[in-house]
PDB file of N, CA and C in Angstrom:
ATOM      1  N   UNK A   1     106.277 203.828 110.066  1.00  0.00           N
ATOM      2  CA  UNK A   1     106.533 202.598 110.790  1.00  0.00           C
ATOM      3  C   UNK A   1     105.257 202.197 111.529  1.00  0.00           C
ATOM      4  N   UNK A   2     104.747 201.433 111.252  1.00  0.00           N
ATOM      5  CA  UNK A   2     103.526 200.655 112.001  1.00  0.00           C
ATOM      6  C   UNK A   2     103.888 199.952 113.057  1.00  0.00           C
ATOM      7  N   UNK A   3     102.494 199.608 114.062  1.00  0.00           N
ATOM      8  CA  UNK A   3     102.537 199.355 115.224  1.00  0.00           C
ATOM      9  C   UNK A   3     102.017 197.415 114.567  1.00  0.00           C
ATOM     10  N   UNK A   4     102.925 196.942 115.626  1.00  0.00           N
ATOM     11  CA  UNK A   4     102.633 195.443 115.450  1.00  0.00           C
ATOM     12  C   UNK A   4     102.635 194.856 117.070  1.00  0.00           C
ATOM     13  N   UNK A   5     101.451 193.469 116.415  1.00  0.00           N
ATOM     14  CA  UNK A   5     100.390 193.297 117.493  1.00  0.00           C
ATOM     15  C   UNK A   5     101.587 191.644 117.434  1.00  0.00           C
ATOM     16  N   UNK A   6     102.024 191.507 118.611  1.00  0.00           N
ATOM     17  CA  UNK A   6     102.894 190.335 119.175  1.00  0.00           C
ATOM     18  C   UNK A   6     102.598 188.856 119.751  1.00  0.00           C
ATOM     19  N   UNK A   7     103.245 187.919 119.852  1.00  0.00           N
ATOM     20  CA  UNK A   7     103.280 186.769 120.740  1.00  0.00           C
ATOM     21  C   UNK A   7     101.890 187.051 121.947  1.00  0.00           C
ATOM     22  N   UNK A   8     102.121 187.545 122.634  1.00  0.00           N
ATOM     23  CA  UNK A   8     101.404 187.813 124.019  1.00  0.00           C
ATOM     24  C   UNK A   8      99.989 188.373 123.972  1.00  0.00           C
ATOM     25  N   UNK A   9      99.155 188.498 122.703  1.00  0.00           N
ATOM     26  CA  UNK A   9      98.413 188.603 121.995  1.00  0.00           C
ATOM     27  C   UNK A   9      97.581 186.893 121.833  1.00  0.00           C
ATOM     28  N   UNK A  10      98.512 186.086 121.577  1.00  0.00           N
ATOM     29  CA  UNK A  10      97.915 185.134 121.107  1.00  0.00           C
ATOM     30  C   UNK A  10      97.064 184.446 122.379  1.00  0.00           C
ATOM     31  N   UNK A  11      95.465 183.916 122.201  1.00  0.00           N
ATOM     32  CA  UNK A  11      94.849 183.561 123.479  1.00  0.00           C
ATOM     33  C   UNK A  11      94.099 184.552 123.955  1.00  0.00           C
ATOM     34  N   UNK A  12      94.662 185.706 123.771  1.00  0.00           N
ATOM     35  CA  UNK A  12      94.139 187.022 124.480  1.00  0.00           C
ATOM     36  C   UNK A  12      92.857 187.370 123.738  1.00  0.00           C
ATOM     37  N   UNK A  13      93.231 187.894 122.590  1.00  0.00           N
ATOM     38  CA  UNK A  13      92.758 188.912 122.166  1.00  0.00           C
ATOM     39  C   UNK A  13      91.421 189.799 122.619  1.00  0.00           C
ATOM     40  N   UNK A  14      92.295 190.472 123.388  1.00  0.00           N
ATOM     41  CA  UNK A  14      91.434 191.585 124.376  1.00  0.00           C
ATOM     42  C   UNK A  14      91.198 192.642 123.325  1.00  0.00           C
ATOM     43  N   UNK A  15      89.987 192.967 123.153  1.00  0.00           N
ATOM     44  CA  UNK A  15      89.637 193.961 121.965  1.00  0.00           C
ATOM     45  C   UNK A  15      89.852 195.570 122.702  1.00  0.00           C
ATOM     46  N   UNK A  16      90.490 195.985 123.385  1.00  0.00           N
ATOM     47  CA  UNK A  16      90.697 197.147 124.138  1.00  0.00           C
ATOM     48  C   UNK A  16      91.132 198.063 123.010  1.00  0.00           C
ATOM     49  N   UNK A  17      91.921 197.469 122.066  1.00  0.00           N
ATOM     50  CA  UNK A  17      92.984 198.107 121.282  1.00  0.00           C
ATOM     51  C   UNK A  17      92.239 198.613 120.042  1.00  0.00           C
ATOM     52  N   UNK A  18      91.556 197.667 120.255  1.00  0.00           N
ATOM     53  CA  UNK A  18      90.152 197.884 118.589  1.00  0.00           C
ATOM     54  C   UNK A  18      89.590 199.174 118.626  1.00  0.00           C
ATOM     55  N   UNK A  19      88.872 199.082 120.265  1.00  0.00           N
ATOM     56  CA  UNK A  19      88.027 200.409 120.571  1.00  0.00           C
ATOM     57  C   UNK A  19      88.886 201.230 120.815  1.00  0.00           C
ATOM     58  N   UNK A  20      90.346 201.554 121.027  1.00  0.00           N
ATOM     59  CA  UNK A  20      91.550 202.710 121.247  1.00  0.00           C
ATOM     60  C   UNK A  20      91.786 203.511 119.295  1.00  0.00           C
ATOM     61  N   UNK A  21      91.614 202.865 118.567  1.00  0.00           N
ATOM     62  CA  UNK A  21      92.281 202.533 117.041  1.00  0.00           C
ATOM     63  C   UNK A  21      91.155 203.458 116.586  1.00  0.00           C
ATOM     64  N   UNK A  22      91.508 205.227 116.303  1.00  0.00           N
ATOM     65  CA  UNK A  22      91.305 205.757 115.730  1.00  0.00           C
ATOM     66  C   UNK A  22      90.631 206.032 114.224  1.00  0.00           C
ATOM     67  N   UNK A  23      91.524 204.834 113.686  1.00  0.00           N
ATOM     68  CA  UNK A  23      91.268 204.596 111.802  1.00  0.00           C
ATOM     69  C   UNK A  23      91.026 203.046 111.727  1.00  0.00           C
ATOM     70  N   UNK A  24      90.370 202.450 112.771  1.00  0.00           N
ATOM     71  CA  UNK A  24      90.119 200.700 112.622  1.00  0.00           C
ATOM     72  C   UNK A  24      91.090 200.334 111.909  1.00  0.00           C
ATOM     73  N   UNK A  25      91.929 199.868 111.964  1.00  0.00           N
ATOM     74  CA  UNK A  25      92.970 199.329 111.482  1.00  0.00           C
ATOM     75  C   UNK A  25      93.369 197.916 112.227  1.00  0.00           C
ATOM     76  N   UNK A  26      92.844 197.572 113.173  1.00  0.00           N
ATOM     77  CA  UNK A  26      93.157 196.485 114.332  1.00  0.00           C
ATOM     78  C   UNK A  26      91.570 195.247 113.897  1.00  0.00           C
ATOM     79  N   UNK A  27      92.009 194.140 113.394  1.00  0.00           N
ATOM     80  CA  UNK A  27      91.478 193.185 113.282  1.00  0.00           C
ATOM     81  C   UNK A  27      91.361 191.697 113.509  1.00  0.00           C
ATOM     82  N   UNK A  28      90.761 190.815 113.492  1.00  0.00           N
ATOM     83  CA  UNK A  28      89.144 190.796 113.461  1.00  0.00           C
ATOM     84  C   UNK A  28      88.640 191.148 114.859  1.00  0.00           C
ATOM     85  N   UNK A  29      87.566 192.307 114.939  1.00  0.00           N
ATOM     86  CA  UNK A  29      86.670 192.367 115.626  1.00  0.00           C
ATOM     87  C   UNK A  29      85.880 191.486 115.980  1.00  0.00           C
ATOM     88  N   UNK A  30      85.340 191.483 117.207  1.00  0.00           N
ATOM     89  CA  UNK A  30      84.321 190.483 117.880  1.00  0.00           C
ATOM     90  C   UNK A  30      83.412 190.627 116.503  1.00  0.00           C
ATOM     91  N   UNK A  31      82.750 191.569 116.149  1.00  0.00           N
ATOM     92  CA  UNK A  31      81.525 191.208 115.201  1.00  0.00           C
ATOM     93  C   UNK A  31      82.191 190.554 113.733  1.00  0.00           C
ATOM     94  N   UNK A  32      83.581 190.199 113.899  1.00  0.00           N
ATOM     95  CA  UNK A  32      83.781 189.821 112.378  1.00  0.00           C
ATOM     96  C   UNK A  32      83.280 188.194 112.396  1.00  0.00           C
ATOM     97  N   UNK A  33      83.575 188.243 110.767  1.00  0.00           N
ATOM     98  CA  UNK A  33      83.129 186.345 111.653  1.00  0.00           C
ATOM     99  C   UNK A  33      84.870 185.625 111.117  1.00  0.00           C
ATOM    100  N   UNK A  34      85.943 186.157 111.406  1.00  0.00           N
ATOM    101  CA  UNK A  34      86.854 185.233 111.285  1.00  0.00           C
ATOM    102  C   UNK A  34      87.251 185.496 112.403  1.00  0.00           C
ATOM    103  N   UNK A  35      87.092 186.213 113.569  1.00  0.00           N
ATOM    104  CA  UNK A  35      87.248 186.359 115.182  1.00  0.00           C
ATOM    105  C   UNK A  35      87.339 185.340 115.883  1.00  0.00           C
ATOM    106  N   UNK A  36      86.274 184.234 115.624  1.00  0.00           N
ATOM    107  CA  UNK A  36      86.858 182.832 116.203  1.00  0.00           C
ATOM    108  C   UNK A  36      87.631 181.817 115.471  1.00  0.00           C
ATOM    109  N   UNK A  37      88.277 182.149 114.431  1.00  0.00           N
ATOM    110  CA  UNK A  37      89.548 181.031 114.175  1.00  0.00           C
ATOM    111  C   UNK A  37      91.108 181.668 113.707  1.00  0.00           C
ATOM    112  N   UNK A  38      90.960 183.046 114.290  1.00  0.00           N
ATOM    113  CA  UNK A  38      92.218 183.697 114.654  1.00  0.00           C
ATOM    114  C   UNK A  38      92.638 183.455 116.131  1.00  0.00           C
ATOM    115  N   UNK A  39      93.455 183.384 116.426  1.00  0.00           N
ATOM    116  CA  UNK A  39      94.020 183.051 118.020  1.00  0.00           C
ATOM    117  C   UNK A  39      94.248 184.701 118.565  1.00  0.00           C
ATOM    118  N   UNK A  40      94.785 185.702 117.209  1.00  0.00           N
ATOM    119  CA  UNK A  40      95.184 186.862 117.700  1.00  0.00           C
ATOM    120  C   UNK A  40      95.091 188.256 117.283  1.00  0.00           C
ATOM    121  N   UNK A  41      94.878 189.505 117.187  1.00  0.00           N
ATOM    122  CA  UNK A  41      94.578 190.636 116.387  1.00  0.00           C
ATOM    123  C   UNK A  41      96.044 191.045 115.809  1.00  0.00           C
ATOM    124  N   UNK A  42      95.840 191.643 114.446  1.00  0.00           N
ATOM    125  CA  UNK A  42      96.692 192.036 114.015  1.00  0.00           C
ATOM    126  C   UNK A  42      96.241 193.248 113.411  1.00  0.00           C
ATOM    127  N   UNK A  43      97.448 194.180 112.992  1.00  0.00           N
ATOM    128  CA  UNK A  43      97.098 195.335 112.476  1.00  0.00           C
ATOM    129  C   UNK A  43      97.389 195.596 111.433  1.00  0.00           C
ATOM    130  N   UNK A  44      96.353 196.265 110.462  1.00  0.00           N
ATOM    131  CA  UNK A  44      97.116 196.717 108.854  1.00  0.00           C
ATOM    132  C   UNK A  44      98.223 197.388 108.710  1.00  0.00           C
ATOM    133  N   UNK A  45      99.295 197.010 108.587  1.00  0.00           N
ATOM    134  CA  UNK A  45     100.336 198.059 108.000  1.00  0.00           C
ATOM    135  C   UNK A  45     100.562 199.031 107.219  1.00  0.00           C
ATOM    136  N   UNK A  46      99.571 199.262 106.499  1.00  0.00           N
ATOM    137  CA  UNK A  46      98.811 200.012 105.437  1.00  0.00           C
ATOM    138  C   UNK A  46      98.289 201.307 106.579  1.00  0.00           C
ATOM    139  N   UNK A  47      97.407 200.668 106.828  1.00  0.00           N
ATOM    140  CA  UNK A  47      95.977 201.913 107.264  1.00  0.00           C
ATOM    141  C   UNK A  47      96.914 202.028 108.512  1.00  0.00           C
ATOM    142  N   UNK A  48      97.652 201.307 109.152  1.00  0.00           N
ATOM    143  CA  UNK A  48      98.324 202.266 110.973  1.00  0.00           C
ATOM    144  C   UNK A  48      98.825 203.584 110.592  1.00  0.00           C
ATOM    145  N   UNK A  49      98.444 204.341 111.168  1.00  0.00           N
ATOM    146  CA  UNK A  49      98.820 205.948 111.331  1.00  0.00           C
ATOM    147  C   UNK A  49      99.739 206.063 112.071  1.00  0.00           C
ATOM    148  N   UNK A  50     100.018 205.428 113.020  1.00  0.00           N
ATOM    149  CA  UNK A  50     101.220 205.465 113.841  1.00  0.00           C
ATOM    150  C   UNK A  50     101.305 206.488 115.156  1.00  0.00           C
ATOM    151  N   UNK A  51      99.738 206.428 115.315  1.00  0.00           N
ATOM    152  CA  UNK A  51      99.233 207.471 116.792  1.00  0.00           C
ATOM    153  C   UNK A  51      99.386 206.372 118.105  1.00  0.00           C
ATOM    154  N   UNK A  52      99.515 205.196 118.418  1.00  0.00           N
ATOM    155  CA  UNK A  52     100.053 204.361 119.206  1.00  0.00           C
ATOM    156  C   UNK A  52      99.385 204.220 120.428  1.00  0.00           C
ATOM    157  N   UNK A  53      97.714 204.847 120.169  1.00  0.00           N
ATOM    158  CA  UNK A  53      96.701 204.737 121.237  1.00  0.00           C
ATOM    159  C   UNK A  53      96.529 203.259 121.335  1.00  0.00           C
ATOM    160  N   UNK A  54      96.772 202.926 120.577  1.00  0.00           N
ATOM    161  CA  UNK A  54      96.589 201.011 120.858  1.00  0.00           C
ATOM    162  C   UNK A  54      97.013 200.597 121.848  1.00  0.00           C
ATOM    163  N   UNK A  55      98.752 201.056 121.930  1.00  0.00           N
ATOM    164  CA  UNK A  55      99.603 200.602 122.827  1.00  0.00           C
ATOM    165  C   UNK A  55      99.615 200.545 124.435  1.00  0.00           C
ATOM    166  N   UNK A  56      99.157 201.694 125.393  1.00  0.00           N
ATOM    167  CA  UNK A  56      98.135 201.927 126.236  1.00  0.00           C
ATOM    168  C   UNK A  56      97.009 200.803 126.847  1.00  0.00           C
ATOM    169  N   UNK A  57      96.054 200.568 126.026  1.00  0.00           N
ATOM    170  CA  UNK A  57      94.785 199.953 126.135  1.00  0.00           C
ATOM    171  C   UNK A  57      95.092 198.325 125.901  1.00  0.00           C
ATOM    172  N   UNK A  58      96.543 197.632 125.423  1.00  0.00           N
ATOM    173  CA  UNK A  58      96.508 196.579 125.295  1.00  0.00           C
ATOM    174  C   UNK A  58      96.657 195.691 126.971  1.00  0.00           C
ATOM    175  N   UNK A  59      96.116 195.105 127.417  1.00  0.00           N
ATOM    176  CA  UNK A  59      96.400 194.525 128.748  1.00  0.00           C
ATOM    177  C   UNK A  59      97.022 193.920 128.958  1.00  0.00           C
ATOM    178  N   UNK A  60      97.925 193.207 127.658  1.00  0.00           N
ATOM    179  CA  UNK A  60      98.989 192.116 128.235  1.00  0.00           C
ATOM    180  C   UNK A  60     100.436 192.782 127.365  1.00  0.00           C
ATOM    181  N   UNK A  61     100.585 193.955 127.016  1.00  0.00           N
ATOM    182  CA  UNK A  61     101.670 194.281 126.458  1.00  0.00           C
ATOM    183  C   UNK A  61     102.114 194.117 125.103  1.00  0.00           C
ATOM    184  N   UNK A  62     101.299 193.437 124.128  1.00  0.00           N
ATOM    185  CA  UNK A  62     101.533 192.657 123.277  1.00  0.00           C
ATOM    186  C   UNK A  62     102.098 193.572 121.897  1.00  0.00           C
ATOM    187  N   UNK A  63     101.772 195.035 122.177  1.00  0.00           N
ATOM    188  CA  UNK A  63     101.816 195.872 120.834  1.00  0.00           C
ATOM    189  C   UNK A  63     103.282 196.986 121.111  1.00  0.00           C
ATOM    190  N   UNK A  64     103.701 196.824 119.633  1.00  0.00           N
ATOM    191  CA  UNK A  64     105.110 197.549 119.618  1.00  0.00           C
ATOM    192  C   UNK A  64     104.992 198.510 118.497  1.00  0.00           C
ATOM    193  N   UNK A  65     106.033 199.944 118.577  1.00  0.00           N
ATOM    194  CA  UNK A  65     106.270 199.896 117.379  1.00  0.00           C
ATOM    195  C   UNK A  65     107.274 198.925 116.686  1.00  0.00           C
ATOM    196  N   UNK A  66     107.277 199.136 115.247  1.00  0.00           N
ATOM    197  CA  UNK A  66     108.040 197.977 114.726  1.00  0.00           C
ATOM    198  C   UNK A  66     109.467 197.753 114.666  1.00  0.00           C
ATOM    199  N   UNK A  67     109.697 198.983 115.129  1.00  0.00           N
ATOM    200  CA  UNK A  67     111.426 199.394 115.528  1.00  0.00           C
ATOM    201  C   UNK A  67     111.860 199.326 117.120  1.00  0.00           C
ATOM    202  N   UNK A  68     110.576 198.990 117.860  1.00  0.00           N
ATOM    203  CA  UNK A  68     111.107 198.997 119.298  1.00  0.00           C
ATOM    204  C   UNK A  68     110.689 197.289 119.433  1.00  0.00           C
ATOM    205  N   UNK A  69     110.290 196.073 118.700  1.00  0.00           N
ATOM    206  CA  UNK A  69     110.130 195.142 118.956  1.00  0.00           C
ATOM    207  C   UNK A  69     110.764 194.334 119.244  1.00  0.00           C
ATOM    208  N   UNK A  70     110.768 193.558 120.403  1.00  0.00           N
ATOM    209  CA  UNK A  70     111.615 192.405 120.960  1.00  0.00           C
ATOM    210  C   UNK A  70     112.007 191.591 120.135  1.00  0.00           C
ATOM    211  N   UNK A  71     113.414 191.628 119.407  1.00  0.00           N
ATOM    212  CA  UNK A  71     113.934 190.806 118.458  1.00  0.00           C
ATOM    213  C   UNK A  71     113.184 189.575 118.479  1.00  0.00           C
ATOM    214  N   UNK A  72     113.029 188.419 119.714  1.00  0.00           N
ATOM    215  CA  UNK A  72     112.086 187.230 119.780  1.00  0.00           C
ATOM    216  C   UNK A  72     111.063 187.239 119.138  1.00  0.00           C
ATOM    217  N   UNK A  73     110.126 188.474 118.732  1.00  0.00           N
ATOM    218  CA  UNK A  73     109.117 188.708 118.157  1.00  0.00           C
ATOM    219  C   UNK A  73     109.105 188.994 116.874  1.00  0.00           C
ATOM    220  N   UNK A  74     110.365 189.223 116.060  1.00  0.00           N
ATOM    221  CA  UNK A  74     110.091 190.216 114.769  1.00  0.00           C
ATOM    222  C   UNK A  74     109.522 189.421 113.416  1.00  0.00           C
ATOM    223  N   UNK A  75     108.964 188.235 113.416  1.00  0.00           N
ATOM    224  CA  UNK A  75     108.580 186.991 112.526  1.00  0.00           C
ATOM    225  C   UNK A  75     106.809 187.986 112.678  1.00  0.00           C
ATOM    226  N   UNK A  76     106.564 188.139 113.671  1.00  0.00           N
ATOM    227  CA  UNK A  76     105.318 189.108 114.168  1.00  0.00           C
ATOM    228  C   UNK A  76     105.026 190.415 112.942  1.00  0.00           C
ATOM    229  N   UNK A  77     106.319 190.842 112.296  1.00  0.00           N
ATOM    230  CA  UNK A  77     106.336 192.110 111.475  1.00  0.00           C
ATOM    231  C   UNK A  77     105.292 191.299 110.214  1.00  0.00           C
ATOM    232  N   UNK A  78     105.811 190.358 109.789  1.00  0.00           N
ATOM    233  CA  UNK A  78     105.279 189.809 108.694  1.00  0.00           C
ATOM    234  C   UNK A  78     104.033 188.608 108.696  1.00  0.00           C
ATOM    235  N   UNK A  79     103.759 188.083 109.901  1.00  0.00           N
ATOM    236  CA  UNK A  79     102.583 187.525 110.549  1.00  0.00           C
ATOM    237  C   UNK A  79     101.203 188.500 110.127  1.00  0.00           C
ATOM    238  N   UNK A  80     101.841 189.828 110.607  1.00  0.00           N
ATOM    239  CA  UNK A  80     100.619 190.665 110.996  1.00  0.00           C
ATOM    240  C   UNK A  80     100.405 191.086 109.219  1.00  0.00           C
ATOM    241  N   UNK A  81     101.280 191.493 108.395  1.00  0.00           N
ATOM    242  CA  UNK A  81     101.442 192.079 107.095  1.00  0.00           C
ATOM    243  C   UNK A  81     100.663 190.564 106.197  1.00  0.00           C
ATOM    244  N   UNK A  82     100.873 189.874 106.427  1.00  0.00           N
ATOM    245  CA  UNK A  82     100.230 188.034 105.898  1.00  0.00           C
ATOM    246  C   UNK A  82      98.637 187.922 106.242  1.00  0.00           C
ATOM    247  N   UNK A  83      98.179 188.763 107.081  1.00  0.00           N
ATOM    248  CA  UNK A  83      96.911 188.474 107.426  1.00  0.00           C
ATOM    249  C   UNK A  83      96.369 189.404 106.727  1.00  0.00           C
ATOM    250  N   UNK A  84      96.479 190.494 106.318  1.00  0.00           N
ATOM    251  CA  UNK A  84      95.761 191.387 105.610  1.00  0.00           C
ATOM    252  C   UNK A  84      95.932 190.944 103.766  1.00  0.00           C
ATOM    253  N   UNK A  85      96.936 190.403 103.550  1.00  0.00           N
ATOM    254  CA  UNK A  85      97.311 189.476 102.134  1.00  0.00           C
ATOM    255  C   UNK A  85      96.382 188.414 101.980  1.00  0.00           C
ATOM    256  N   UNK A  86      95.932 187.953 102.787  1.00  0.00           N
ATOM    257  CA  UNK A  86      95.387 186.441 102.870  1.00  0.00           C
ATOM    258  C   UNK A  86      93.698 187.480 102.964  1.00  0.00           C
ATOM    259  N   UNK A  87      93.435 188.311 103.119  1.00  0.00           N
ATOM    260  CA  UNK A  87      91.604 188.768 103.417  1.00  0.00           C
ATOM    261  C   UNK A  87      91.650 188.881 102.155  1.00  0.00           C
TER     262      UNK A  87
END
């Protein structure tokens, strides 16, 4: 079960979680160049290991696992899974 990056994310994207992320799995990085026309980071569902150091280091709360996510949010499961389809 992968960790997914939420609503409260969007605007933010505080890279705390990038530098927490063991196996880089948390994207786009400041050095990427699609960093400025994403609003928000998302994580591979693939490559998450499911060690949840992300979760910690995020400053506005934004990261769940995908089974503890605020029903309001769960469109977020497949947001985040769509961005790695679309690279």
């Amino acid at each position: 079960m992968a960790f997914i990056i939420a609503e409260p994310c969007i605007g933010t994207k505080d890279t705390a979680c990038v530098d927490a992320c063991p196996v880089d799995c948390i994207h786009p990085k400041k050095s990427e160049s699609d960093f400025g026309s994403n609003s928000m980071l998302f994580i591979n569902p693939i490559e998450c290991i499911d060690c949840g150091a992300c979760v910690p280091a995020c400053p506005v709360s934004a990261i769940y696992a995908e089974g503890d996510l605020p029903e309001k949010w769960e469109k977020y499961v497949q947001i985040n899974a769509e961005h790695y389809v679309r690279k």
